[in-house]
Protein backbone atom coordinates (compact mmCIF):
# COMPACT_ATOMS: atom_id res chain seq x y z
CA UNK A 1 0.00 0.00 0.00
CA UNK A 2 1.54 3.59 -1.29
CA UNK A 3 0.61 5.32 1.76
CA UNK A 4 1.89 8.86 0.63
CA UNK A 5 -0.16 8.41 -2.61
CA UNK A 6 -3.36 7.71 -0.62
CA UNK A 7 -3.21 10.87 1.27
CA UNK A 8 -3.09 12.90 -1.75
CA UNK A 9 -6.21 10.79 -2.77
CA UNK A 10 -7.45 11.90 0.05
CA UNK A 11 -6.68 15.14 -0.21
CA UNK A 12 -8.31 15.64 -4.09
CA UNK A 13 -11.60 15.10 -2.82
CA UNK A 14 -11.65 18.52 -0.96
CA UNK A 15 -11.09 20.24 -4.72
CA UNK A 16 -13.32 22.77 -4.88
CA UNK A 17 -13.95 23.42 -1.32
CA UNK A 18 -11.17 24.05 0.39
CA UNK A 19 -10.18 27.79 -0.91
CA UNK A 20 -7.85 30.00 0.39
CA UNK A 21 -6.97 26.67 2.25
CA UNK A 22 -4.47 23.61 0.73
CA UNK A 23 -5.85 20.36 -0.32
CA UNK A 24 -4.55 17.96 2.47
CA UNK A 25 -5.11 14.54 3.26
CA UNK A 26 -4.17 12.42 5.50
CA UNK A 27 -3.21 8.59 7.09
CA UNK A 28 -2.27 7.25 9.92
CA UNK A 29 -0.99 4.13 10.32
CA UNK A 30 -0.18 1.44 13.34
CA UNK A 31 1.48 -2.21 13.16
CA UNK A 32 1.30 -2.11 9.37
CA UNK A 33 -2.74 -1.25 9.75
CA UNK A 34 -4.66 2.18 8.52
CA UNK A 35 -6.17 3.55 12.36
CA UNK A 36 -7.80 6.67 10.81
CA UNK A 37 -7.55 8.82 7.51
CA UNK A 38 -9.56 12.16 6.19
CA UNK A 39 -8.91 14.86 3.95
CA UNK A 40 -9.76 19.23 5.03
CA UNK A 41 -12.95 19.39 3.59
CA UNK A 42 -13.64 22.97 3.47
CA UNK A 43 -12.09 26.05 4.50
CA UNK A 44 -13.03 26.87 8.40
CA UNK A 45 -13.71 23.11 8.94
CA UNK A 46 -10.60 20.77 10.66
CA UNK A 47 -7.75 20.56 9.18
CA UNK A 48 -6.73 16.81 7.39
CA UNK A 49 -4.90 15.74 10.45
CA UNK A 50 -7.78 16.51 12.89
CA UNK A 51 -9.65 14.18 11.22
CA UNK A 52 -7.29 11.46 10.97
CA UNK A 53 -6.61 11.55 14.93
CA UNK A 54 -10.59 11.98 15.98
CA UNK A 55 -10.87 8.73 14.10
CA UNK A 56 -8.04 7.17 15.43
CA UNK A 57 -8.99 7.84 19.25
CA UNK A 58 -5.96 6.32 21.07
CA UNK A 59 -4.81 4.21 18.27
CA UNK A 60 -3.42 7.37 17.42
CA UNK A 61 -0.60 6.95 20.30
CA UNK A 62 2.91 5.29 18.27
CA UNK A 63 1.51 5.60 15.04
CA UNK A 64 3.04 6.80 12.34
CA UNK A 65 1.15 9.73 9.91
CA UNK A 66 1.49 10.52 6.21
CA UNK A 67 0.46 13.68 5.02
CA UNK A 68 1.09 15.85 1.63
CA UNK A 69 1.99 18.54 3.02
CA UNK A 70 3.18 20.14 6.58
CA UNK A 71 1.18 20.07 9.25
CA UNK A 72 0.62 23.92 10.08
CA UNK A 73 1.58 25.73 13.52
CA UNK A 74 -0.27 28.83 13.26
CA UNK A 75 -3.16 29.86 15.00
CA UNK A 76 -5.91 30.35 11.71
CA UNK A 77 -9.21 29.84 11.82
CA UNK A 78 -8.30 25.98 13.75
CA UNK A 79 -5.78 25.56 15.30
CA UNK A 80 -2.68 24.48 14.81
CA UNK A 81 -1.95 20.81 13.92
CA UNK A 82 1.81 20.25 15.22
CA UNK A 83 0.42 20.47 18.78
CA UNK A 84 -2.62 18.13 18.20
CA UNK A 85 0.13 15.78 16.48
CA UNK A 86 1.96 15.73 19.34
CA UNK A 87 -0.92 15.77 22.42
CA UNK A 88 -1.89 12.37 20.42
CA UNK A 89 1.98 10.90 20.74
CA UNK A 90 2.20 10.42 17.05
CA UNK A 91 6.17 8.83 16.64
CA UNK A 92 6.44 9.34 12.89
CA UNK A 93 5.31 11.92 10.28
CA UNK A 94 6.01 11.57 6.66
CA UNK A 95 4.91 14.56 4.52
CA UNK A 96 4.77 15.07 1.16
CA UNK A 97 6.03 18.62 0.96
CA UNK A 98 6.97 21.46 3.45
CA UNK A 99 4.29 23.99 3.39
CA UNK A 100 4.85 27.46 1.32
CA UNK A 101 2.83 29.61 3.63
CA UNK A 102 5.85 31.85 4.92
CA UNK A 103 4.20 31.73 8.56
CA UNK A 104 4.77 27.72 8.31
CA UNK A 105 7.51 26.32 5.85
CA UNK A 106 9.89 24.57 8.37
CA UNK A 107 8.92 25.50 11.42
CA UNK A 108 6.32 22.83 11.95
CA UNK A 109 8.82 20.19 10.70
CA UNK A 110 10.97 22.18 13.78
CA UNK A 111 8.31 22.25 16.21
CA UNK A 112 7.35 18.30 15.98
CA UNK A 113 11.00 17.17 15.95
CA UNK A 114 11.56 19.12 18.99
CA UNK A 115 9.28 17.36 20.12
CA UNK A 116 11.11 14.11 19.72
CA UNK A 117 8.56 12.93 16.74
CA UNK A 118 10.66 11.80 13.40
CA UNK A 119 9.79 13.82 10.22
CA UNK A 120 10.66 12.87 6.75
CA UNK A 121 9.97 14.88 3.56
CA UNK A 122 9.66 14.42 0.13
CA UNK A 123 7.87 11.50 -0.74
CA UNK A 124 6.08 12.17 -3.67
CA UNK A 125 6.69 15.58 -3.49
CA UNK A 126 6.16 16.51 -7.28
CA UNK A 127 2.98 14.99 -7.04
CA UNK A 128 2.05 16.88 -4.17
CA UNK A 129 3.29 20.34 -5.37
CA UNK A 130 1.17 19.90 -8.11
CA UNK A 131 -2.13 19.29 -6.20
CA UNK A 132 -1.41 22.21 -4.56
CA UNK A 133 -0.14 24.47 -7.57
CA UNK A 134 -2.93 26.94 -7.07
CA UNK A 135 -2.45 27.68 -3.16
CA UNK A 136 1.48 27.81 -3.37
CA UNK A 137 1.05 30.40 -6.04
CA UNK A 138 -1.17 32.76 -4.00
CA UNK A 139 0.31 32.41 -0.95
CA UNK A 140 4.07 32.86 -1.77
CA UNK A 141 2.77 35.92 -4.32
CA UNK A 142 -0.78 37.05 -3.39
CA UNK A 143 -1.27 36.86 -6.85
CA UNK A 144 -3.42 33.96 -8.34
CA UNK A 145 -2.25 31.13 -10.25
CA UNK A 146 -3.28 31.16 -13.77
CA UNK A 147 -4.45 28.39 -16.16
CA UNK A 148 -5.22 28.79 -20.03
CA UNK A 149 -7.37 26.36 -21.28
CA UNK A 150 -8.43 26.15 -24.75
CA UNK A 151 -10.19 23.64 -27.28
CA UNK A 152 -9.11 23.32 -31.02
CA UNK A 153 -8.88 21.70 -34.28
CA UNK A 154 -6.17 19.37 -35.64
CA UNK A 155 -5.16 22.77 -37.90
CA UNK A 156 -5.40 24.96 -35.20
CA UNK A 157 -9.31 26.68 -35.44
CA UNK A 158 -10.51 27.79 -31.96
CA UNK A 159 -13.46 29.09 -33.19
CA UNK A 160 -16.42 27.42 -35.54
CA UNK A 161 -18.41 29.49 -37.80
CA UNK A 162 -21.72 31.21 -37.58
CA UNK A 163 -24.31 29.46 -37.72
CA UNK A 164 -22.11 25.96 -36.57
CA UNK A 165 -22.57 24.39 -33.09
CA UNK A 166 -19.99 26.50 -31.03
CA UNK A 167 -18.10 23.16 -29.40
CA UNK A 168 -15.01 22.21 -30.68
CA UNK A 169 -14.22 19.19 -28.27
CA UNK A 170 -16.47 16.71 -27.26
CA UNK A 171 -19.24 16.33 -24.66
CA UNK A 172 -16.58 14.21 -22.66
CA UNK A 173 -13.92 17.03 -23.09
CA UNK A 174 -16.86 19.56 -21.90
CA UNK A 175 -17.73 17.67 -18.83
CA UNK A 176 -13.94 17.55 -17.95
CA UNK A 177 -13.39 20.92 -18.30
CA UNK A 178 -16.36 21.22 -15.85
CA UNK A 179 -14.32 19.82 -13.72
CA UNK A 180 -11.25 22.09 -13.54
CA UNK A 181 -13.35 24.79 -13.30
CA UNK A 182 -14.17 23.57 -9.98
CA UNK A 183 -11.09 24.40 -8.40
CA UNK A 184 -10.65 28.17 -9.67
CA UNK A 185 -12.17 30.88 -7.79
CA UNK A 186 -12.56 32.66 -11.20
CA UNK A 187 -13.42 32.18 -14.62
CA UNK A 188 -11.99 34.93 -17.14
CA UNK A 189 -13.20 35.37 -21.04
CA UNK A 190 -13.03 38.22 -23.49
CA UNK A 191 -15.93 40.38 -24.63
CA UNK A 192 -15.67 39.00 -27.95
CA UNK A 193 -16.40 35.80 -26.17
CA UNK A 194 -19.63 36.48 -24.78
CA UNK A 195 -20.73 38.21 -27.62
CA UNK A 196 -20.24 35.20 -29.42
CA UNK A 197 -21.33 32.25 -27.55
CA UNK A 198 -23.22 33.66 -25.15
CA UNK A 199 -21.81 31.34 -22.36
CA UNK A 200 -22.83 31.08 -18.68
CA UNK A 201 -19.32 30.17 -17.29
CA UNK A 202 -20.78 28.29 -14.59
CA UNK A 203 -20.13 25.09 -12.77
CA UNK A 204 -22.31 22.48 -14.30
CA UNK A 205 -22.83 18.81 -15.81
CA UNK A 206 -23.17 17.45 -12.36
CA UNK A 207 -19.77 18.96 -10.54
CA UNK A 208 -20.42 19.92 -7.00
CA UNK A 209 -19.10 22.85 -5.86
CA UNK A 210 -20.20 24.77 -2.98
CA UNK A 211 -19.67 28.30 -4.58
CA UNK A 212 -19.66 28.86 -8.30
CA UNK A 213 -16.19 30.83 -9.41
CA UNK A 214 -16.57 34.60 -9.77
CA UNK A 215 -16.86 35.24 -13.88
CA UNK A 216 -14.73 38.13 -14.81
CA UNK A 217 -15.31 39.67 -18.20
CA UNK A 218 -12.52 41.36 -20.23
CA UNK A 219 -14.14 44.44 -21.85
CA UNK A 220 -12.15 47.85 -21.77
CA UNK A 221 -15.09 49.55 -23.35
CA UNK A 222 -18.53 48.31 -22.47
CA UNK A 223 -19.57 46.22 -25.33
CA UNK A 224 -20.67 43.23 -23.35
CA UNK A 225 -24.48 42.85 -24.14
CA UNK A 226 -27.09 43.96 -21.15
CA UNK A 227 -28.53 40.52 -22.04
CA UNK A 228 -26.43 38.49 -21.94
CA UNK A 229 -26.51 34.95 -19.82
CA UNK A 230 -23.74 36.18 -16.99
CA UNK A 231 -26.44 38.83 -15.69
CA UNK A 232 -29.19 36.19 -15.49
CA UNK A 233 -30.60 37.04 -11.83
CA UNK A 234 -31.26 33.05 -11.48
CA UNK A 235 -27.83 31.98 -12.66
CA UNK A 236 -25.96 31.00 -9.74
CA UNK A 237 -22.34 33.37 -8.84
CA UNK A 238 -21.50 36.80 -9.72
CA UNK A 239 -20.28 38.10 -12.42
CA UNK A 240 -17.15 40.90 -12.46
CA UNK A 241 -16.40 43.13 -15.49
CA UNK A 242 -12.96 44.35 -15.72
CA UNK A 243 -12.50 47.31 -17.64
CA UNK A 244 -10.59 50.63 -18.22
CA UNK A 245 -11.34 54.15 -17.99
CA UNK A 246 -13.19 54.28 -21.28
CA UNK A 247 -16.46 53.18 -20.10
CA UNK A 248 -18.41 56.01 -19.49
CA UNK A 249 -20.39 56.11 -16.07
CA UNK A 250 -24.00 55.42 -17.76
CA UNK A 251 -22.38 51.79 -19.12
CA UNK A 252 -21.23 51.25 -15.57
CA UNK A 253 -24.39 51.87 -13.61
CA UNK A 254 -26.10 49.82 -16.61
CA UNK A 255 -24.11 46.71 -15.46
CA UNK A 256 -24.11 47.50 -11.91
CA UNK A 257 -27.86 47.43 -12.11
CA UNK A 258 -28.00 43.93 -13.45
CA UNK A 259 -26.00 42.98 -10.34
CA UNK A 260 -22.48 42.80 -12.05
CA UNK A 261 -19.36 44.08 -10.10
CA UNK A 262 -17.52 46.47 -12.27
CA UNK A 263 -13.66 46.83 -11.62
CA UNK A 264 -11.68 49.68 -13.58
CA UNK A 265 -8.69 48.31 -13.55
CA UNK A 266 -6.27 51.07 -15.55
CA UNK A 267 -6.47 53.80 -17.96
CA UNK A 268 -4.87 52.47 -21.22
CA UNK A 269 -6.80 51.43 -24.26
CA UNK A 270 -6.87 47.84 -23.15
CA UNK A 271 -6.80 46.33 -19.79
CA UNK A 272 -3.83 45.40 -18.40
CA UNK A 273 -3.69 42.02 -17.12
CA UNK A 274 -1.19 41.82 -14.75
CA UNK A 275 -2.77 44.44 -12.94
CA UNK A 276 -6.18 42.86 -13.04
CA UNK A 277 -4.54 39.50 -11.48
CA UNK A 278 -2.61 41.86 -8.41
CA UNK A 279 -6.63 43.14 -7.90
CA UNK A 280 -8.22 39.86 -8.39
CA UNK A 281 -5.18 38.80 -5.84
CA UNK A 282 -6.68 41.49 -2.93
CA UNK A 283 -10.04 39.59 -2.91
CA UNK A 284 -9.33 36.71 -2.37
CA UNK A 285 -8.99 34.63 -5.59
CA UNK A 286 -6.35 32.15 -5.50
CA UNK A 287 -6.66 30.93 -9.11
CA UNK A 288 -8.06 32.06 -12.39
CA UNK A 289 -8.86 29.64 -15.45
CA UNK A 290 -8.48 31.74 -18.82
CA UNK A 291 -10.99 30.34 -21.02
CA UNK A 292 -10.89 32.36 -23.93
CA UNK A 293 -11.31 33.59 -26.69
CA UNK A 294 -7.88 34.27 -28.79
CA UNK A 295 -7.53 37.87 -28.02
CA UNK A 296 -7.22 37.85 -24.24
CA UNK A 297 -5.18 34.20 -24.47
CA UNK A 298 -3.17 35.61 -26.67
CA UNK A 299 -3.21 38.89 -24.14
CA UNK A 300 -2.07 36.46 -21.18
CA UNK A 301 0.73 35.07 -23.42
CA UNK A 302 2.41 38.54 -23.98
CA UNK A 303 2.01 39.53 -20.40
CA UNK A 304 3.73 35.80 -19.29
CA UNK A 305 0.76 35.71 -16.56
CA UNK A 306 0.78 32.14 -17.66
CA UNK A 307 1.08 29.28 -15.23
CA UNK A 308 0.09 26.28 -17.39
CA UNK A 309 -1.86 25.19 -20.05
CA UNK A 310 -4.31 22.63 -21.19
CA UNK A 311 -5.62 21.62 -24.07
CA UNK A 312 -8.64 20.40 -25.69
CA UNK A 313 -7.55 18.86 -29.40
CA UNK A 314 -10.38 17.06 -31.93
CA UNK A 315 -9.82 15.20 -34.50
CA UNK A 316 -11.39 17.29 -36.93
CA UNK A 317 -10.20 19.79 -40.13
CA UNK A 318 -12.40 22.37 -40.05
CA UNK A 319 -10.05 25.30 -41.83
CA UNK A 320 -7.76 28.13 -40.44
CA UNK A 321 -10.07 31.43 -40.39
CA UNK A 322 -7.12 33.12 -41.80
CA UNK A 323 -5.12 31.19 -43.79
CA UNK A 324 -1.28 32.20 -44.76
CA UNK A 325 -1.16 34.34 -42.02
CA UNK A 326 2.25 34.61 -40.42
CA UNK A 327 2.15 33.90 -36.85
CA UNK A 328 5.39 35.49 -34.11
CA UNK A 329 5.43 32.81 -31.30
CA UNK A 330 4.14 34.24 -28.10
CA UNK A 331 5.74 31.16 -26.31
CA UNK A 332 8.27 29.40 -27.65
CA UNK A 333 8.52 25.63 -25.72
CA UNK A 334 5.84 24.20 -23.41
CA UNK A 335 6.83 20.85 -21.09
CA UNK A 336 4.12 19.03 -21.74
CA UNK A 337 3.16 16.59 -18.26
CA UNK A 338 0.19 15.38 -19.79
CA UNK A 339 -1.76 14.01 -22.14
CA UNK A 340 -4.80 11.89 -21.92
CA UNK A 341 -6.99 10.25 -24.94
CA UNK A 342 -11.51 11.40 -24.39
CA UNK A 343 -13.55 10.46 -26.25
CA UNK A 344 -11.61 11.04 -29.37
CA UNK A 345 -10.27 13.72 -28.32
CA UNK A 346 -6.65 14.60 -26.56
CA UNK A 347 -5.81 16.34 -23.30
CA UNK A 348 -3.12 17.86 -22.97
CA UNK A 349 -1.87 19.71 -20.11
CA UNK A 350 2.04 21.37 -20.17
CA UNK A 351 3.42 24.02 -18.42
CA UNK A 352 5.44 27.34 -19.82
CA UNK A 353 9.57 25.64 -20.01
């Protein structure tokens, strides 16, 4: 049994809840038996380890605890873990990963081994970095962590034409990327994409998630319909327009009015992204999922606000909108980590090299 690996099991079931928080799991284990396991649930509720010892009881006492990342020693909104750790007698902690948050990296490892409990780290530790991508961005920068996700052609479309069903990828691919939109606090498109499709950019096809992510429109101007699905009063989550100072006041009170948030972000002709992330970053939003369409992608690329990528590809031709037309790489080598055959189509997921 691959302990370390089921405590980041563990820990993936808290996706979506768990925000500002890690995703933690954890296992504790006496005479070669499992005594008591759980993952942090949501944010405000116990902490992985909590849960492992309240299901332990005194089995707890010698046993030996893998977790994917370090238990915590602050005082938060629980408390902290180290001391629970060691009240139980726990002998042995394995984790994962120390944890980024400057008020804990090391100094719980410090604080148990003082202690006299034995702490090892690393075990699976790229593994558990990556579950926790999101949190180690925002809390080492304040700044969220940013994914671009497209869907495409084999020759490269993004877009279909009027009049053709707007989805590239397949239902499979749609209910995946359903998925990863569960564990972003936002969900940013361009005007041009809501003028277009229309889309709700909600949580749906069945993913559970107990607060839909904030959708943040792209529109320097104002050009973002006053009908359009995101200001549905029945559609769950708000909706944020980021913009610049060349909406005029009467466009802004229109939107506010609907019940949309309206953020001027800068005074240039366009809005500046990077700035829009650093005031996403002050409320709260640990990661943002870039869905689209080419302009603001192609936006993110230039401003390197990238954190990783993933990709939707079909196996279909369906003819390059603008054929011929040179192209000057925006990014020039992506390590590709992933990549995952659905339903015809391919995954791929890759991070900037």
């Amino acid at each position: 049994m691959d302990l370390m690996s089921k405590a980041i099991d563990l820990a993936k079931k808290g996706s979506g809840y768990t925000s500002p928080n890690p995703l933690v799991g954890a296992v504790l284990v006496k005479n070669g038996a499992v005594v008591g396991s759980g993952y942090h649930r949501k944010a405000g509720t116990d902490h992985a380890e909590i849960v492992a010892l309240q299901r332990a009881g005194s089995h707890a006492r010698g046993a030996t605890l893998y977790v994917n990342l370090e238990p915590c020693c602050h005082q938060g909104r629980t408390g902290p873990c180290t001391r629970a750790l060691i009240a139980a007698g726990v002998k042995e902690i394995h984790c994962a990963m120390l944890d980024p948050n400057p008020q804990v990296r090391g100094r719980g490892k410090r604080e148990l081994e003082a202690a006299g409990i034995r702490v090892v780290v690393g075990e699976h530790r790229e593994a558990a970095e990556r579950l926790n991508e999101i949190f180690t961005r925002y809390i080492t920068t304040q700044q969220p962590f940013v994914l671009a996700k497209w869907a495409m052609s084999l020759d490269g479309t993004l877009t279909t034409r009027p009049g053709q069903s707007p989805w590239i990828s397949s239902v499979a691919s749609r209910r995946r990327v359903h998925q990863l939109r569960q564990r972003y606090d936002a969900i940013l498109v361009g005007v041009n994409t809501v003028i277009a499709d229309n889309p709700s950019l909600t949580v749906r096809y069945g993913v559970r998630r107990p607060a839909q992510p904030l959708r943040v429109i792209v529109d320097s101007t104002g050009r973002t319909p006053l009908n359009a699905r995101v200001f549905y009063r029945q559609l769950p989550g708000k909706t944020l327009i980021a913009t610049t100072t060349r909406m005029n006041k009467k466009k802004i009170q229109q939107y506010e009015k609907k019940g949309s948030q309206v953020l001027v972000v800068n005074a240039g002709s366009r809005v500046n992204l990077k700035m829009l992330l650093r005031r996403l970053g002050e409320r709260g939003i640990t990661g943002v999922m870039i869905e689209g369409g080419l302009t603001v992608l192609q936006a993110a690329f230039r401003e390197h606000i990238v954190d990783k990528v993933t990709v939707f590809i079909a196996p279909k031709v369906m003819g390059s909108p603008q054929p011929g037309r040179a192209a000057t790489p925006l990014l020039n080598h992506l390590a590709i980590t992933g990549a995952e055959a659905i339903a015809g189509d391919v995954w791929i997921t890759a991070y900037p090299a």
